[in-house]
ModelCIF file with pLDDT and N, C-alpha, C, O atoms, coordinates in Angstrom:
data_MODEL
#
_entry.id   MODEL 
#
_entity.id                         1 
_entity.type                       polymer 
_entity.pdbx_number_of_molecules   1 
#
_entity_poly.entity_id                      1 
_entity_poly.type                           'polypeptide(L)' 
_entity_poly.nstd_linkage                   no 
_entity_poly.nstd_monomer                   no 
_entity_poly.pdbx_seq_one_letter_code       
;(UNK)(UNK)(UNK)(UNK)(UNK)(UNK)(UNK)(UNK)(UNK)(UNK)(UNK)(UNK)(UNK)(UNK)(UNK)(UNK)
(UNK)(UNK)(UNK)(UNK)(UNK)(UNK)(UNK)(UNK)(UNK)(UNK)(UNK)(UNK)(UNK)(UNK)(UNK)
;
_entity_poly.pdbx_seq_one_letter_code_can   XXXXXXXXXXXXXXXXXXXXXXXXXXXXXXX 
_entity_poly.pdbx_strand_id                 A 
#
loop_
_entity_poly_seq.entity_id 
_entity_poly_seq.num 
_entity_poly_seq.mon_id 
_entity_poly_seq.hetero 
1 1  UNK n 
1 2  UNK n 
1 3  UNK n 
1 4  UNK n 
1 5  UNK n 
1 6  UNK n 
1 7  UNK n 
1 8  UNK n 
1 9  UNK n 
1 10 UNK n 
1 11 UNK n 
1 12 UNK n 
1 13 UNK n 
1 14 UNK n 
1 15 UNK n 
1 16 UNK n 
1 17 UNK n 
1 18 UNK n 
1 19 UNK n 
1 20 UNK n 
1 21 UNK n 
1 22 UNK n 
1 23 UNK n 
1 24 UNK n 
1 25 UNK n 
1 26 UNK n 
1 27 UNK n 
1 28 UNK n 
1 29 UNK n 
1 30 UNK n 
1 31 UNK n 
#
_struct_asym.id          A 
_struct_asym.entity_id   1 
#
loop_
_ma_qa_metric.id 
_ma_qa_metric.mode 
_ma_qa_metric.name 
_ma_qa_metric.software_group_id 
_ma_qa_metric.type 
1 global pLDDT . pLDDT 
2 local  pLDDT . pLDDT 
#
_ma_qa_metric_global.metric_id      1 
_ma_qa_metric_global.metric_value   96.13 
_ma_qa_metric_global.model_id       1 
_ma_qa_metric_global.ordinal_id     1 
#
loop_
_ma_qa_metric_local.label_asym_id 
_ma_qa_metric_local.label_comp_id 
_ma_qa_metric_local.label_seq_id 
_ma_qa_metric_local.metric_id 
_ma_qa_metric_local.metric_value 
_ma_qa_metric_local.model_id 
_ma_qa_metric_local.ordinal_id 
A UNK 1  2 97.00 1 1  
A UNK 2  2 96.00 1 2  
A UNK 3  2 97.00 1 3  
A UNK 4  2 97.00 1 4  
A UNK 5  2 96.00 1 5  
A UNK 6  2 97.00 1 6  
A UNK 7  2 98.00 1 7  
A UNK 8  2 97.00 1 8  
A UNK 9  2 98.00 1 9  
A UNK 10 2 97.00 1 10 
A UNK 11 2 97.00 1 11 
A UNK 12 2 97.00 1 12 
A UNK 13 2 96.00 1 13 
A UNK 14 2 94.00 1 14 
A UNK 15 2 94.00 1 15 
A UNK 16 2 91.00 1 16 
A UNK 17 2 91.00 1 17 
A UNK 18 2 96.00 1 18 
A UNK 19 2 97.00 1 19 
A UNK 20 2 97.00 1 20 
A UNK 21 2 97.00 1 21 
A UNK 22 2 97.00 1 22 
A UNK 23 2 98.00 1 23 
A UNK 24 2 98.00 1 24 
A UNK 25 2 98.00 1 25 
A UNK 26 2 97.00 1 26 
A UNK 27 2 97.00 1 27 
A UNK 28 2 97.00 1 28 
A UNK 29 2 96.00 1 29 
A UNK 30 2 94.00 1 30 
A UNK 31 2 91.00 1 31 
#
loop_
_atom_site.group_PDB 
_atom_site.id 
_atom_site.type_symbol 
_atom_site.label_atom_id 
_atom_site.label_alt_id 
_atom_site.label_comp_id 
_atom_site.label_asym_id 
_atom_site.label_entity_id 
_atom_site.label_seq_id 
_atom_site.pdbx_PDB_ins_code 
_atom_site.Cartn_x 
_atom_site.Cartn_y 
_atom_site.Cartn_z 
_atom_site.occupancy 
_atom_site.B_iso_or_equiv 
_atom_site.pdbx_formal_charge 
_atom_site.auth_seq_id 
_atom_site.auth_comp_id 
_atom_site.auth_asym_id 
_atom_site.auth_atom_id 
_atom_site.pdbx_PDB_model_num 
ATOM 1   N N  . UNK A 1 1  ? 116.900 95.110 116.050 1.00 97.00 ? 1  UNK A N  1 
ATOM 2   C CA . UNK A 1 1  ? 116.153 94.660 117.223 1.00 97.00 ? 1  UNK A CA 1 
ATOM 3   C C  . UNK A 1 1  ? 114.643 94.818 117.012 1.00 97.00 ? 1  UNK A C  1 
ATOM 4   O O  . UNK A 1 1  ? 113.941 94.261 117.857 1.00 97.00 ? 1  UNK A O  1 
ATOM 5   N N  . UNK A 1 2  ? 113.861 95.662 115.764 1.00 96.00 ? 2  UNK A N  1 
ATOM 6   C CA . UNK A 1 2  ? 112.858 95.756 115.847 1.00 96.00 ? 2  UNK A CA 1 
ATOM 7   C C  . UNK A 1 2  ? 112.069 94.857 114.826 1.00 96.00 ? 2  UNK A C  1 
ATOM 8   O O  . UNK A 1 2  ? 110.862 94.871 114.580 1.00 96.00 ? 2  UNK A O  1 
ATOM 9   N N  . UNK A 1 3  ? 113.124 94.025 114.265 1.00 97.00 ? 3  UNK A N  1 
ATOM 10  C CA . UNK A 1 3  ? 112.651 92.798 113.193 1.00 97.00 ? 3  UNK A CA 1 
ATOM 11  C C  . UNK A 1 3  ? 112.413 91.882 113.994 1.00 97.00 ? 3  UNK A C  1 
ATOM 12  O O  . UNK A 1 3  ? 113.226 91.676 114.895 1.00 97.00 ? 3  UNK A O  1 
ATOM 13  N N  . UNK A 1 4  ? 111.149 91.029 113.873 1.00 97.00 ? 4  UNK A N  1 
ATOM 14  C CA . UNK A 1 4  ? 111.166 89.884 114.777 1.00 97.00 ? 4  UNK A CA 1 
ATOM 15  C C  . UNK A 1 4  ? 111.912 88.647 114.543 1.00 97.00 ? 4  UNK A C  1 
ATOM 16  O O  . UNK A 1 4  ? 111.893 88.284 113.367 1.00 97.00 ? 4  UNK A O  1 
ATOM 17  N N  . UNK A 1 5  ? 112.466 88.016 115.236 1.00 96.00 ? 5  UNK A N  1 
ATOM 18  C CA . UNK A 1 5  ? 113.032 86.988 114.979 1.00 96.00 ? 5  UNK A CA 1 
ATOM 19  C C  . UNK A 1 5  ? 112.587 85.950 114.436 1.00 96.00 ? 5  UNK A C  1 
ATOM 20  O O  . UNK A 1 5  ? 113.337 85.245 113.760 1.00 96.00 ? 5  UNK A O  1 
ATOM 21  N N  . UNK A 1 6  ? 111.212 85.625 114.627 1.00 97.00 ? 6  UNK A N  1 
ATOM 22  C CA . UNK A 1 6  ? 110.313 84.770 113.574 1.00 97.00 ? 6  UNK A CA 1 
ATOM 23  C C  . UNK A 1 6  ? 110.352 85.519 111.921 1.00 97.00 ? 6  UNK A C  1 
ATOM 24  O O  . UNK A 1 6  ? 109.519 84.934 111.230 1.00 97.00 ? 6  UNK A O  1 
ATOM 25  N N  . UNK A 1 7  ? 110.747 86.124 111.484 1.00 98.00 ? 7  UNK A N  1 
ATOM 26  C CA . UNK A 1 7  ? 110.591 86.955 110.424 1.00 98.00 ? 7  UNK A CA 1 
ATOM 27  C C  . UNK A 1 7  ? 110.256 85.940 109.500 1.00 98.00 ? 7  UNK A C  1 
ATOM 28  O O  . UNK A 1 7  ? 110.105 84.824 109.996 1.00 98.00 ? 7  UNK A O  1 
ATOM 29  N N  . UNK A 1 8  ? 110.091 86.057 108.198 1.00 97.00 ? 8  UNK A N  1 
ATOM 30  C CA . UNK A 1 8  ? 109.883 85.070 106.888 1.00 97.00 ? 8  UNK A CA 1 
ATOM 31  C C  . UNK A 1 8  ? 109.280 85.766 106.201 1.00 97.00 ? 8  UNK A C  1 
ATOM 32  O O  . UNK A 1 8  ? 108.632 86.701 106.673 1.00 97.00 ? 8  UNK A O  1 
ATOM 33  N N  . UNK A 1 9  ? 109.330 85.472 104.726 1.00 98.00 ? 9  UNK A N  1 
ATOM 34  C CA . UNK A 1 9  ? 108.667 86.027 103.873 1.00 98.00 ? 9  UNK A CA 1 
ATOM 35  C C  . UNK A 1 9  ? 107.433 85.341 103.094 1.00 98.00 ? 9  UNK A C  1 
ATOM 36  O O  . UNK A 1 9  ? 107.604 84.200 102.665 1.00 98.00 ? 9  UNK A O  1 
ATOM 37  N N  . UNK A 1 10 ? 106.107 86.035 102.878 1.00 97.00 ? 10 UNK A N  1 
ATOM 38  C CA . UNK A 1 10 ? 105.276 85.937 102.563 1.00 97.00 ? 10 UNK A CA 1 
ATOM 39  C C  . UNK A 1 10 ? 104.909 85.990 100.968 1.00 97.00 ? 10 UNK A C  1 
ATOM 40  O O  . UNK A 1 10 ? 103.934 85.517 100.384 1.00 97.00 ? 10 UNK A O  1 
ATOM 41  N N  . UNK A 1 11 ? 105.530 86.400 100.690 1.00 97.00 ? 11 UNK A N  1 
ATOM 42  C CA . UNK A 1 11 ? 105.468 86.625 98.984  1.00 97.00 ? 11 UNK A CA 1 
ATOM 43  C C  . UNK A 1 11 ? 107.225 86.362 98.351  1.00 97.00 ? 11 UNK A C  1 
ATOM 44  O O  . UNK A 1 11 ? 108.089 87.046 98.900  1.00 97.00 ? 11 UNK A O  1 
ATOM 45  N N  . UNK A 1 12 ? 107.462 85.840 97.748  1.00 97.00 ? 12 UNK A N  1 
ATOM 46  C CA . UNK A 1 12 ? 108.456 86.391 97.106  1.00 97.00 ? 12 UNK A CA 1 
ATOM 47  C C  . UNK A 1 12 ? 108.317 86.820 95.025  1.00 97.00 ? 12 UNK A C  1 
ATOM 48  O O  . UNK A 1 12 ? 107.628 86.118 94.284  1.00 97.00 ? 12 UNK A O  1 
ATOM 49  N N  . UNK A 1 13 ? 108.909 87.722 94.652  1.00 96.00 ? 13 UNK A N  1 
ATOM 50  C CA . UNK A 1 13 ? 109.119 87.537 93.164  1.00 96.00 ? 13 UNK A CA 1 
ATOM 51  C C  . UNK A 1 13 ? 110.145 87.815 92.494  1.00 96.00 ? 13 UNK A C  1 
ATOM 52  O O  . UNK A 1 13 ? 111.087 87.815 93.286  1.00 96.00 ? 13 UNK A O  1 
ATOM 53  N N  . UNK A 1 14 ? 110.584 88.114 91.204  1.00 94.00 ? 14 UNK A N  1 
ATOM 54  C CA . UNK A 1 14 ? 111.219 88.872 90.784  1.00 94.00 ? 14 UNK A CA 1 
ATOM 55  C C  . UNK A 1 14 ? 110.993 89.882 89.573  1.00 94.00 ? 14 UNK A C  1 
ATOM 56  O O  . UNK A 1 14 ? 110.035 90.055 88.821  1.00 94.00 ? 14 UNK A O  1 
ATOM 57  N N  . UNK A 1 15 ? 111.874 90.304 89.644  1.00 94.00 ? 15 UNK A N  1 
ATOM 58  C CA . UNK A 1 15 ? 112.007 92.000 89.507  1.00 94.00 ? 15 UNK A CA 1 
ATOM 59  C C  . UNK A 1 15 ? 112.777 91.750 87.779  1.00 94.00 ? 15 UNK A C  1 
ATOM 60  O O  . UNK A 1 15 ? 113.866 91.179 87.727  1.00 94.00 ? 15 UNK A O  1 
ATOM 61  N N  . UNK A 1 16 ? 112.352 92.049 86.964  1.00 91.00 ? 16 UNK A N  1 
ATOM 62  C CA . UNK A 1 16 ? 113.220 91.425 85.684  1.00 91.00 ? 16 UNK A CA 1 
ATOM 63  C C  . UNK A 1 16 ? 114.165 90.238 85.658  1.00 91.00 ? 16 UNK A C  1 
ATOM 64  O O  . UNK A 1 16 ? 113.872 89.114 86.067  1.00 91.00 ? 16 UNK A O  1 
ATOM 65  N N  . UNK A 1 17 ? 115.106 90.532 85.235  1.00 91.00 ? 17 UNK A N  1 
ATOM 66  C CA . UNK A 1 17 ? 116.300 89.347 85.541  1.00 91.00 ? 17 UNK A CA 1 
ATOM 67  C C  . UNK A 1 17 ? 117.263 90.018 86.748  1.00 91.00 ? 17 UNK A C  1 
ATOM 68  O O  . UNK A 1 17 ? 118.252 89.304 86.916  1.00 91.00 ? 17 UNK A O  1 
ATOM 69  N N  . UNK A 1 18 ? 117.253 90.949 87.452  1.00 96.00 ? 18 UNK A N  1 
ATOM 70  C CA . UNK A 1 18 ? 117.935 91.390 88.335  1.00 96.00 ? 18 UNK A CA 1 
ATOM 71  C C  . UNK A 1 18 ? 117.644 91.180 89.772  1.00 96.00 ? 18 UNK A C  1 
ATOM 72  O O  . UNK A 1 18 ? 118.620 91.035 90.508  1.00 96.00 ? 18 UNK A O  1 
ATOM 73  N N  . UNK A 1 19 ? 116.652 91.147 90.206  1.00 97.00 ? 19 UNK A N  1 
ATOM 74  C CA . UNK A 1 19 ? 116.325 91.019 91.337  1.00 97.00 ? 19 UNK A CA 1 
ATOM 75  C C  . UNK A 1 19 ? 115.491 90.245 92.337  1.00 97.00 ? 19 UNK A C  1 
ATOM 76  O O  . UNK A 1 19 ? 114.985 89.236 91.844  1.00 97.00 ? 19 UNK A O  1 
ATOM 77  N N  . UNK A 1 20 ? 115.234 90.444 93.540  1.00 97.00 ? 20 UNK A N  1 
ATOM 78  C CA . UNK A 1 20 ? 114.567 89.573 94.265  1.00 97.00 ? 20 UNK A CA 1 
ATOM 79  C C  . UNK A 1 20 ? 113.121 90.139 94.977  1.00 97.00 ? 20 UNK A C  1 
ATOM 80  O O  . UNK A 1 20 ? 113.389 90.132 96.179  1.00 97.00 ? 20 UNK A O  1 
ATOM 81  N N  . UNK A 1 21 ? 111.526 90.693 94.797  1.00 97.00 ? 21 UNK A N  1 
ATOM 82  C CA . UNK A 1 21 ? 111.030 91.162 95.624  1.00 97.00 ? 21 UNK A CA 1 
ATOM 83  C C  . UNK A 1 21 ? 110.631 90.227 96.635  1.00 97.00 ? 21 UNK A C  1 
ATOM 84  O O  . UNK A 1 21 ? 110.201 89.107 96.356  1.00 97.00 ? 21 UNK A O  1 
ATOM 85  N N  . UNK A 1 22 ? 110.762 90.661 97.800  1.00 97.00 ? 22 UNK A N  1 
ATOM 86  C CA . UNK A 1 22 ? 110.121 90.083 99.069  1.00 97.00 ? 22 UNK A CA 1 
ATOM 87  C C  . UNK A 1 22 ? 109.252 91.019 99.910  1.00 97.00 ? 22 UNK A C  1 
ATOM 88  O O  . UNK A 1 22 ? 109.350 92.163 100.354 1.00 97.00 ? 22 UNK A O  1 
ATOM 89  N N  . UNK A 1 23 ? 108.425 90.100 99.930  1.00 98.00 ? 23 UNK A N  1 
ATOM 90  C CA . UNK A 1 23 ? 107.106 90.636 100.909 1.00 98.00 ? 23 UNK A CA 1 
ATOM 91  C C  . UNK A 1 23 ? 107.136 90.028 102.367 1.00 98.00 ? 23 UNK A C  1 
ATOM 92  O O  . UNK A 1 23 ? 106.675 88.929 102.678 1.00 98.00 ? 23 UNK A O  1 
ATOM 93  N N  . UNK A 1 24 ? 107.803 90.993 103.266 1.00 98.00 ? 24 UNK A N  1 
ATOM 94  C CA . UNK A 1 24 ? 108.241 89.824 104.602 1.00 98.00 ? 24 UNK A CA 1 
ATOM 95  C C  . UNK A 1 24 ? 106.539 90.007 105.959 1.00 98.00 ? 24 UNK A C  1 
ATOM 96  O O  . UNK A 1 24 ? 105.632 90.839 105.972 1.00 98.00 ? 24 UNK A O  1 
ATOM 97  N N  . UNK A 1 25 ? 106.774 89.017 106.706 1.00 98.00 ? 25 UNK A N  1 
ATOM 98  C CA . UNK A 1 25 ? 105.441 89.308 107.050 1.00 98.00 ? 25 UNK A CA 1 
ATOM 99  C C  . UNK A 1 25 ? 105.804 90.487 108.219 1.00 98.00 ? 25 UNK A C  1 
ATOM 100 O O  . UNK A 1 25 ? 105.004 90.396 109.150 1.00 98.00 ? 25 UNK A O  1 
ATOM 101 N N  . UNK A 1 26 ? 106.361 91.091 108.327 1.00 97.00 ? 26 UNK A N  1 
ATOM 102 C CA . UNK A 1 26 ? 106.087 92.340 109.044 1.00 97.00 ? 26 UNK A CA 1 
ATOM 103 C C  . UNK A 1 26 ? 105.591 93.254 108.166 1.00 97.00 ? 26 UNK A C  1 
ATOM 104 O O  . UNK A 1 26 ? 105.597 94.422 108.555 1.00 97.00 ? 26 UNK A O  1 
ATOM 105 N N  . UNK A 1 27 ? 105.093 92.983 106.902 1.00 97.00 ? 27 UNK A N  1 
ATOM 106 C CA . UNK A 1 27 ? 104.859 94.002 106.325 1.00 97.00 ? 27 UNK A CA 1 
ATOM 107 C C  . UNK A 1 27 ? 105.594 95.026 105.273 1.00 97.00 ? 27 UNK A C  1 
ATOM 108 O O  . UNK A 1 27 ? 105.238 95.957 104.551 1.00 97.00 ? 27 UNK A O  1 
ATOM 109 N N  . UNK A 1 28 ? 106.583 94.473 105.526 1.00 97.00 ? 28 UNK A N  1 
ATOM 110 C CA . UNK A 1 28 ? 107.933 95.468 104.502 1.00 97.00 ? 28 UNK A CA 1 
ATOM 111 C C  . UNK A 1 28 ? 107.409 94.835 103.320 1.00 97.00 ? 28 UNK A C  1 
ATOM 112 O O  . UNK A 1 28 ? 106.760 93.799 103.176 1.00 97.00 ? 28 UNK A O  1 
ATOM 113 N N  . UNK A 1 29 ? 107.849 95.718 102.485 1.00 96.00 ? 29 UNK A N  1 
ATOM 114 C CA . UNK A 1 29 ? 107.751 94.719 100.995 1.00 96.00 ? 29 UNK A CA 1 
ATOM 115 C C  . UNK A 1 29 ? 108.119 95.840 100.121 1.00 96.00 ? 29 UNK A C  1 
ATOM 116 O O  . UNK A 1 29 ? 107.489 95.885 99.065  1.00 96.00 ? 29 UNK A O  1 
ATOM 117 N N  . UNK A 1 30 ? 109.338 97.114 100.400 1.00 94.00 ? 30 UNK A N  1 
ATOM 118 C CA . UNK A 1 30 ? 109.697 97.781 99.571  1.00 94.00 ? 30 UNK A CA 1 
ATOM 119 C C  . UNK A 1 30 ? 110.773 97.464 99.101  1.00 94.00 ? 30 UNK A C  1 
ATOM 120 O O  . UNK A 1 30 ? 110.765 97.666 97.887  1.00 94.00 ? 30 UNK A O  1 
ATOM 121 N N  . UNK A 1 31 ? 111.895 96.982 99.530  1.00 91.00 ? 31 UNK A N  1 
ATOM 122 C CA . UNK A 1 31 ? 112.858 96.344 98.737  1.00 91.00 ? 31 UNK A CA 1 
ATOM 123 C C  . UNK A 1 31 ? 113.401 95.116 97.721  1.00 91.00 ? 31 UNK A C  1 
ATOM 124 O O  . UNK A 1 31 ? 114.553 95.138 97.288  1.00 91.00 ? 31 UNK A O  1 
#
């Protein structure tokens, strides 16, 4: 409930061949 429903991501990359980083615009961008 405290993610906004507009959410989206602002950055995306990746992480070697394994993964996905996202930079969402609330600001998260640790996973």
């Amino acid at each position: 409930a405290a993610v906004p429903a507009e959410i989206q991501p602002v950055q995306l990359a990746f992480s070697g061949n394994y993964a996905l980083k996202v930079t969402w615009s609330d600001g998260h961008n640790t996973g």
